[in-house]
Each structure stands twice: as structure tokens, then as C-alpha cells.
PDB file of N, CA and C in Angstrom:
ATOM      1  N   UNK A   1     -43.003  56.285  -4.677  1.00  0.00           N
ATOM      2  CA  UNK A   1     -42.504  54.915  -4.684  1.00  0.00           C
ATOM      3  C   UNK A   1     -40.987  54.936  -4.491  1.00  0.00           C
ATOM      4  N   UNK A   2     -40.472  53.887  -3.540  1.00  0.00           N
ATOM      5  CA  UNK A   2     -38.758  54.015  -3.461  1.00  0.00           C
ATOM      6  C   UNK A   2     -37.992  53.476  -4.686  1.00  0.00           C
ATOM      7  N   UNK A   3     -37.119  53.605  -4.620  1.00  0.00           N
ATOM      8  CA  UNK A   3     -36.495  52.475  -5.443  1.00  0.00           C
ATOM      9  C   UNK A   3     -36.192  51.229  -5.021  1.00  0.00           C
ATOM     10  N   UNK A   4     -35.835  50.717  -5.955  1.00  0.00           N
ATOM     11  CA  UNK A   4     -35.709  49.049  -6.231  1.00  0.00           C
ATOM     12  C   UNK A   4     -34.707  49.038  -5.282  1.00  0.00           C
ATOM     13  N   UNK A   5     -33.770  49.372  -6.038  1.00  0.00           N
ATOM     14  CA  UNK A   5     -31.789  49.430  -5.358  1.00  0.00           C
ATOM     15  C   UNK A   5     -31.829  49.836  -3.588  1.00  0.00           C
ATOM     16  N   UNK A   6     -32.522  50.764  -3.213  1.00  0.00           N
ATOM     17  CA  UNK A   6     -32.666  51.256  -1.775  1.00  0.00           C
ATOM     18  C   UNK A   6     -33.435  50.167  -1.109  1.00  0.00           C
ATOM     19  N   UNK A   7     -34.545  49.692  -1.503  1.00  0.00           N
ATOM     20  CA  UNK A   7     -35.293  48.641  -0.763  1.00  0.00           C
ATOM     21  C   UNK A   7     -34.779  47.644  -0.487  1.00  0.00           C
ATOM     22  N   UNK A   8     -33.844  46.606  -1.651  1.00  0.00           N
ATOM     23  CA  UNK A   8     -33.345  46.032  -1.551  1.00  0.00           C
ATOM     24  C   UNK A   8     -31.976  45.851  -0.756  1.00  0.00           C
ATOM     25  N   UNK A   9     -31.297  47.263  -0.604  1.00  0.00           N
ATOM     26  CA  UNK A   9     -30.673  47.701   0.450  1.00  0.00           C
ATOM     27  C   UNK A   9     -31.247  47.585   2.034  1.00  0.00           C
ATOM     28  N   UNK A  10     -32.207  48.175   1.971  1.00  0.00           N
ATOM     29  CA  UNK A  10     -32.997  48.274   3.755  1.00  0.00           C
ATOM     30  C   UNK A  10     -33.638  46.597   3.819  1.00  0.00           C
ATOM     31  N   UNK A  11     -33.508  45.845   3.102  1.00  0.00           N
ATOM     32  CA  UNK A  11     -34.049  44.318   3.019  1.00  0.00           C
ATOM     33  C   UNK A  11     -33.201  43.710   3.539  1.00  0.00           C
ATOM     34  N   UNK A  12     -31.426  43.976   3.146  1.00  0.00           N
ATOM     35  CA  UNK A  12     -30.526  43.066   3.366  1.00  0.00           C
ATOM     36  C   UNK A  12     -30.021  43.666   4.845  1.00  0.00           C
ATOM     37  N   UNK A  13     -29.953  44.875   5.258  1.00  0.00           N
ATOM     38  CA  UNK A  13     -29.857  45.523   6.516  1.00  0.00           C
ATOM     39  C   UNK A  13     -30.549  45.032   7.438  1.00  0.00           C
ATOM     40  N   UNK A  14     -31.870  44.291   7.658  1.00  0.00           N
ATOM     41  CA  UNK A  14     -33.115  44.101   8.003  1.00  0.00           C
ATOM     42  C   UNK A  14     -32.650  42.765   8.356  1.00  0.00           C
ATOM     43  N   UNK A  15     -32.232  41.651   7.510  1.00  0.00           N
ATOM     44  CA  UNK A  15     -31.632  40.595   7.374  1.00  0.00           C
ATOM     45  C   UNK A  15     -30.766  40.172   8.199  1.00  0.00           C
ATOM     46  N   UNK A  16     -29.803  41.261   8.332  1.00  0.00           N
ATOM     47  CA  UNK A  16     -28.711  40.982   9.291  1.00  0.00           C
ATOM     48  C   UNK A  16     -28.528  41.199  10.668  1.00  0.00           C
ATOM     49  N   UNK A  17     -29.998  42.099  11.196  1.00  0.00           N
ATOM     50  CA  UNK A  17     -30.486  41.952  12.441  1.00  0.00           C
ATOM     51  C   UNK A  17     -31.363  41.184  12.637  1.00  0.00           C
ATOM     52  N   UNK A  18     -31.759  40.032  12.206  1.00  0.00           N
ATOM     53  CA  UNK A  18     -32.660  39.249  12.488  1.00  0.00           C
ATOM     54  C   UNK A  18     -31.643  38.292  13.619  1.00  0.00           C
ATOM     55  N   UNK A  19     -31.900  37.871  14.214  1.00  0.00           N
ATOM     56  CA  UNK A  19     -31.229  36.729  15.532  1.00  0.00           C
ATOM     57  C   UNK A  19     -32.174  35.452  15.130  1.00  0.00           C
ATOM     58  N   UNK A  20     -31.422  34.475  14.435  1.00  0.00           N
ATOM     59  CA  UNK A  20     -31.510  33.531  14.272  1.00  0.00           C
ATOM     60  C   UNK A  20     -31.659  32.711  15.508  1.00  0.00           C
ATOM     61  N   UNK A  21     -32.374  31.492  15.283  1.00  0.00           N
ATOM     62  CA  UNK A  21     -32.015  30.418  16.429  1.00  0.00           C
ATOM     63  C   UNK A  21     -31.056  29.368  16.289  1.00  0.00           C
ATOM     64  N   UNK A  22     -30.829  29.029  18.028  1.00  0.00           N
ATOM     65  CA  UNK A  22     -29.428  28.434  17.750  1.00  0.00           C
ATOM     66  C   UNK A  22     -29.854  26.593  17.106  1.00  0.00           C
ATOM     67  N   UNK A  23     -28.746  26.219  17.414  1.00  0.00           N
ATOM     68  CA  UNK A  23     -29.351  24.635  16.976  1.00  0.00           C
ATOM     69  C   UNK A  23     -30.092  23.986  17.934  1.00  0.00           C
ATOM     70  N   UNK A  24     -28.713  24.270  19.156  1.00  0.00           N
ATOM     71  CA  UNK A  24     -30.255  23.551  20.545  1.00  0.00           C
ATOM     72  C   UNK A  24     -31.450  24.076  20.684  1.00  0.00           C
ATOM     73  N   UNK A  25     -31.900  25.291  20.356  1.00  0.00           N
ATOM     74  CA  UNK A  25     -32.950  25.709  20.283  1.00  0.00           C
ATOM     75  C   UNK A  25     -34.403  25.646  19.121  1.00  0.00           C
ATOM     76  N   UNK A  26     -33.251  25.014  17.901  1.00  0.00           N
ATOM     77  CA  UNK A  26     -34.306  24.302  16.943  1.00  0.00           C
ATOM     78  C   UNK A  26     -34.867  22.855  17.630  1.00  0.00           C
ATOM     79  N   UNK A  27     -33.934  21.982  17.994  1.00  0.00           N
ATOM     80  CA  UNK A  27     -33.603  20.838  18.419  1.00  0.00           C
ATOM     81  C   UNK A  27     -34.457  20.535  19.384  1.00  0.00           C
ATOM     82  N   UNK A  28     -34.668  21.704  20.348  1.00  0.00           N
ATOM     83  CA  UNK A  28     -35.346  21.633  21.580  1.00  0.00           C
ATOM     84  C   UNK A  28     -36.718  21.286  21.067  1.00  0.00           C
ATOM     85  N   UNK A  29     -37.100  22.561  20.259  1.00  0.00           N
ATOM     86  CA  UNK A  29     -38.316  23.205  19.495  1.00  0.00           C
ATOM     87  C   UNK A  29     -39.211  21.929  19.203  1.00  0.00           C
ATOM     88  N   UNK A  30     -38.011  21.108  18.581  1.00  0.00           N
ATOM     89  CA  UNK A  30     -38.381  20.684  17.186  1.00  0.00           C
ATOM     90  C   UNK A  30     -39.091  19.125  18.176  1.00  0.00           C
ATOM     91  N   UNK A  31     -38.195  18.674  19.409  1.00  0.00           N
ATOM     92  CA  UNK A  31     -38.654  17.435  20.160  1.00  0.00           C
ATOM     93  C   UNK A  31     -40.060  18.042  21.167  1.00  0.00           C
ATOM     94  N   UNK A  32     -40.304  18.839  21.183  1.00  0.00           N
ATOM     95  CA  UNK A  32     -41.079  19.734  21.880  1.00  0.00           C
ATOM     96  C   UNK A  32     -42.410  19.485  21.335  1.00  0.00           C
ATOM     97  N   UNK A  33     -42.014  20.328  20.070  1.00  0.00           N
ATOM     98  CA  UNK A  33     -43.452  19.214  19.335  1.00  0.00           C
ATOM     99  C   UNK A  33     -43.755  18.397  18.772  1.00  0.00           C
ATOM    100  N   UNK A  34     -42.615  16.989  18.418  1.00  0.00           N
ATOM    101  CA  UNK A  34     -43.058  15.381  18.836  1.00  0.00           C
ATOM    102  C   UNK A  34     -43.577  15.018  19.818  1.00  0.00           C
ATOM    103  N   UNK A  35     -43.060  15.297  20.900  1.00  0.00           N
ATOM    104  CA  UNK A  35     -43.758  15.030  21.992  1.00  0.00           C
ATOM    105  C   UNK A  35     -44.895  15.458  22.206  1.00  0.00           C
ATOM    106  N   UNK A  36     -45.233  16.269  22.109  1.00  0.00           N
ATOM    107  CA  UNK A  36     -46.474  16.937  22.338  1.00  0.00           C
ATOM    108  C   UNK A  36     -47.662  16.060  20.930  1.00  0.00           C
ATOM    109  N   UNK A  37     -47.043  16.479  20.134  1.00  0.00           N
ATOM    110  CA  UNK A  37     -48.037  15.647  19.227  1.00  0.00           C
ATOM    111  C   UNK A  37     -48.574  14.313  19.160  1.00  0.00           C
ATOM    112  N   UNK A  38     -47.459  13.641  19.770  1.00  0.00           N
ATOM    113  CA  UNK A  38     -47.345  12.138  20.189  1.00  0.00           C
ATOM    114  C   UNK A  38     -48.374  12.019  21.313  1.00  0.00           C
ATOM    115  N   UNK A  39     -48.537  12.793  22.730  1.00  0.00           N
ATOM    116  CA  UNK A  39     -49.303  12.592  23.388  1.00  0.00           C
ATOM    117  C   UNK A  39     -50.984  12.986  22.894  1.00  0.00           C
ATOM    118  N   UNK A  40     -50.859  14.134  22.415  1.00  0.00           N
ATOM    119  CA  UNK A  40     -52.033  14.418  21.995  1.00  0.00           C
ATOM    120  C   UNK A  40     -52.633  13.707  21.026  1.00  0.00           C
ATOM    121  N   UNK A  41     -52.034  12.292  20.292  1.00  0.00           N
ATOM    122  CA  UNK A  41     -52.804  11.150  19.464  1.00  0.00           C
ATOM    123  C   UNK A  41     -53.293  10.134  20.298  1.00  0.00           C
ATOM    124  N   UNK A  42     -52.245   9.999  21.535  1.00  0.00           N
ATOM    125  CA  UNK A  42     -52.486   8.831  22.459  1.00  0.00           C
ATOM    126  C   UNK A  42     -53.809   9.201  23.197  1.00  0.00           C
ATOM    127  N   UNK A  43     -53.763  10.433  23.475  1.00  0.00           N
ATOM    128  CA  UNK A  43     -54.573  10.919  23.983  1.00  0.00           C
ATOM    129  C   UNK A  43     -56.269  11.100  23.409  1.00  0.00           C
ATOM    130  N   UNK A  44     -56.208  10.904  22.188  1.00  0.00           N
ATOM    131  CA  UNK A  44     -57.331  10.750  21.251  1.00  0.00           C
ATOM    132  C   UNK A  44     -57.691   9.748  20.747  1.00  0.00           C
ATOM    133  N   UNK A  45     -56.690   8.616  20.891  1.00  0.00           N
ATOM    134  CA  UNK A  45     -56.547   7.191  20.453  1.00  0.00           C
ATOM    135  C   UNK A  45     -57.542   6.523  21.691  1.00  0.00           C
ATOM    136  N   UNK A  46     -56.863   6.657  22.630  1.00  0.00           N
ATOM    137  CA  UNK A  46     -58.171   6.483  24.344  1.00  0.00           C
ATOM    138  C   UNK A  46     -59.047   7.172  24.560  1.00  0.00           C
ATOM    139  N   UNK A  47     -59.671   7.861  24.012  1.00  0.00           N
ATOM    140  CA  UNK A  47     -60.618   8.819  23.887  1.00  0.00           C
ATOM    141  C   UNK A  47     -61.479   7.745  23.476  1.00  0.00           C
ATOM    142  N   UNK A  48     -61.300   7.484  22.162  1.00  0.00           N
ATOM    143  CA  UNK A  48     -61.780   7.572  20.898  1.00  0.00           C
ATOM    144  C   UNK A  48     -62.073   5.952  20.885  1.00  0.00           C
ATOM    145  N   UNK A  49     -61.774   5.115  21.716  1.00  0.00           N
ATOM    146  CA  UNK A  49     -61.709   3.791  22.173  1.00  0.00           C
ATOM    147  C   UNK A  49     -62.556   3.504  23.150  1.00  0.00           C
ATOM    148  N   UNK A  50     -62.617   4.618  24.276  1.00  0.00           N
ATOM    149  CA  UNK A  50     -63.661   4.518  25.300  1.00  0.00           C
ATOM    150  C   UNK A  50     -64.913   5.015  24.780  1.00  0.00           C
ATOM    151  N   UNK A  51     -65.008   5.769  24.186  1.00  0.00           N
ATOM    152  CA  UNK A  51     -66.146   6.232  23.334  1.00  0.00           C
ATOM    153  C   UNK A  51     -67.063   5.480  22.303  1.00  0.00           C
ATOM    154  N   UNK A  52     -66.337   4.834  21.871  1.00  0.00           N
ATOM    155  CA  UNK A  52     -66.441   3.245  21.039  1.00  0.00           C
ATOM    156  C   UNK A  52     -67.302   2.313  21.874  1.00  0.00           C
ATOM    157  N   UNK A  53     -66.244   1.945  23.209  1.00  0.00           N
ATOM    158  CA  UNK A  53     -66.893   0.945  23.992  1.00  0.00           C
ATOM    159  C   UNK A  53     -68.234   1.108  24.378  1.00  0.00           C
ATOM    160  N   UNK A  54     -68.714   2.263  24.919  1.00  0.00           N
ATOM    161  CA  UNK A  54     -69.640   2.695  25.584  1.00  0.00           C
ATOM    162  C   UNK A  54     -70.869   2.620  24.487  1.00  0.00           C
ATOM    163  N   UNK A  55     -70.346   3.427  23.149  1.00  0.00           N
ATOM    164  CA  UNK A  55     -71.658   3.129  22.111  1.00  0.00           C
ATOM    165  C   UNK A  55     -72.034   1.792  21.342  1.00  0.00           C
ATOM    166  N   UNK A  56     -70.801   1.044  21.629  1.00  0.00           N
ATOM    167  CA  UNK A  56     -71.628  -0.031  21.470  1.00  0.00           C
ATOM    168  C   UNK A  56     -72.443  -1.036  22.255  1.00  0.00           C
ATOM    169  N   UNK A  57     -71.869  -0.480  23.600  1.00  0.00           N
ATOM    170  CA  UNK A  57     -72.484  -1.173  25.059  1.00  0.00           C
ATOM    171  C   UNK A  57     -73.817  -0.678  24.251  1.00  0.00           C
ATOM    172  N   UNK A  58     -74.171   0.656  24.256  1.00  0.00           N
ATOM    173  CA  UNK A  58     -75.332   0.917  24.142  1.00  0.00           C
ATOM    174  C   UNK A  58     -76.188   0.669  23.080  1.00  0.00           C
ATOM    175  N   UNK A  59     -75.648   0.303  21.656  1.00  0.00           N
ATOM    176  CA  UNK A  59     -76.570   0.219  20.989  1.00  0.00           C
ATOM    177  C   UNK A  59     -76.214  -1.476  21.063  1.00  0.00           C
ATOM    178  N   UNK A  60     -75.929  -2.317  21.912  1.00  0.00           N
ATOM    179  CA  UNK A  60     -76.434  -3.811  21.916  1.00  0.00           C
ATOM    180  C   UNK A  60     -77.399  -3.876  22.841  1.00  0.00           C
ATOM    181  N   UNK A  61     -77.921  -2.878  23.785  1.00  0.00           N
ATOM    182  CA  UNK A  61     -79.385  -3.252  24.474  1.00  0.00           C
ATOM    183  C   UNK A  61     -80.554  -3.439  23.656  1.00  0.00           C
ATOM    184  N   UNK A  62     -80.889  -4.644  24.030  1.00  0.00           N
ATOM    185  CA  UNK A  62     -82.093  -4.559  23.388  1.00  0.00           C
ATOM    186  C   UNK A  62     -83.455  -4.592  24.324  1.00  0.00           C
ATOM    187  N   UNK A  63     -83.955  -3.666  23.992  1.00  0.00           N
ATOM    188  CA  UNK A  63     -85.028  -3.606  24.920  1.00  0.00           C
ATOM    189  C   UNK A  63     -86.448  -4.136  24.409  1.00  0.00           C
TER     190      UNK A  63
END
């Protein structure tokens, strides 16, 4: 088992090569998937409306 003190050493070393992202690149990220999420409701919202229409077309036949 290592020690505490060394791990916690190779943790903070580890840390400081990580490459963060920049802000435009959160920013980008971050409208990237509003948008995307936004379409993909609209997109289920008309789905989910035409799907509607049709079953009730169908269950008002009366035969």
C-alpha cells in the first residue's frame, strides 16, 4: 500500500496536467445542448400530436 502523503502528492501533480476548458468552449458546449434539447422536445411535441390525431381519427369510427 502507498502512502497517504505520496498519493496525495501524484493527485495534485495529476491535477495540474489536466487542460481545463476554456469559457467559449463551456459556452459553446453548454448552447449546444439547449439547442439540441429544445429541438428534440419540438420534435416529440409533433410527434406526439400527430399520433394523437390519427388515434383518435381511429377510434371515432364506428363501424
Amino acid at each position: 500500500m502507498k502512502n497517504p502523503f505520496k498519493f496525495f502528492q501524484e493527485v495534485k501533480q495529476e491535477a495540474f496536467r489536466v487542460t481545463w476548458p476554456t469559457k467559449k468552449d463551456t459556452v459553446t458546449g453548454s448552447l449546444m445542448v439547449f439547442v439540441l434539447a429544445s429541438l428534440a422536445a419540438v420534435f416529440f411535441l409533433l410527434l406526439d400530436q400527430i399520433l394523437k390525431f390519427f388515434l383518435d381519427l381511429i377510434l371515432t369510427i364506428n363501424f
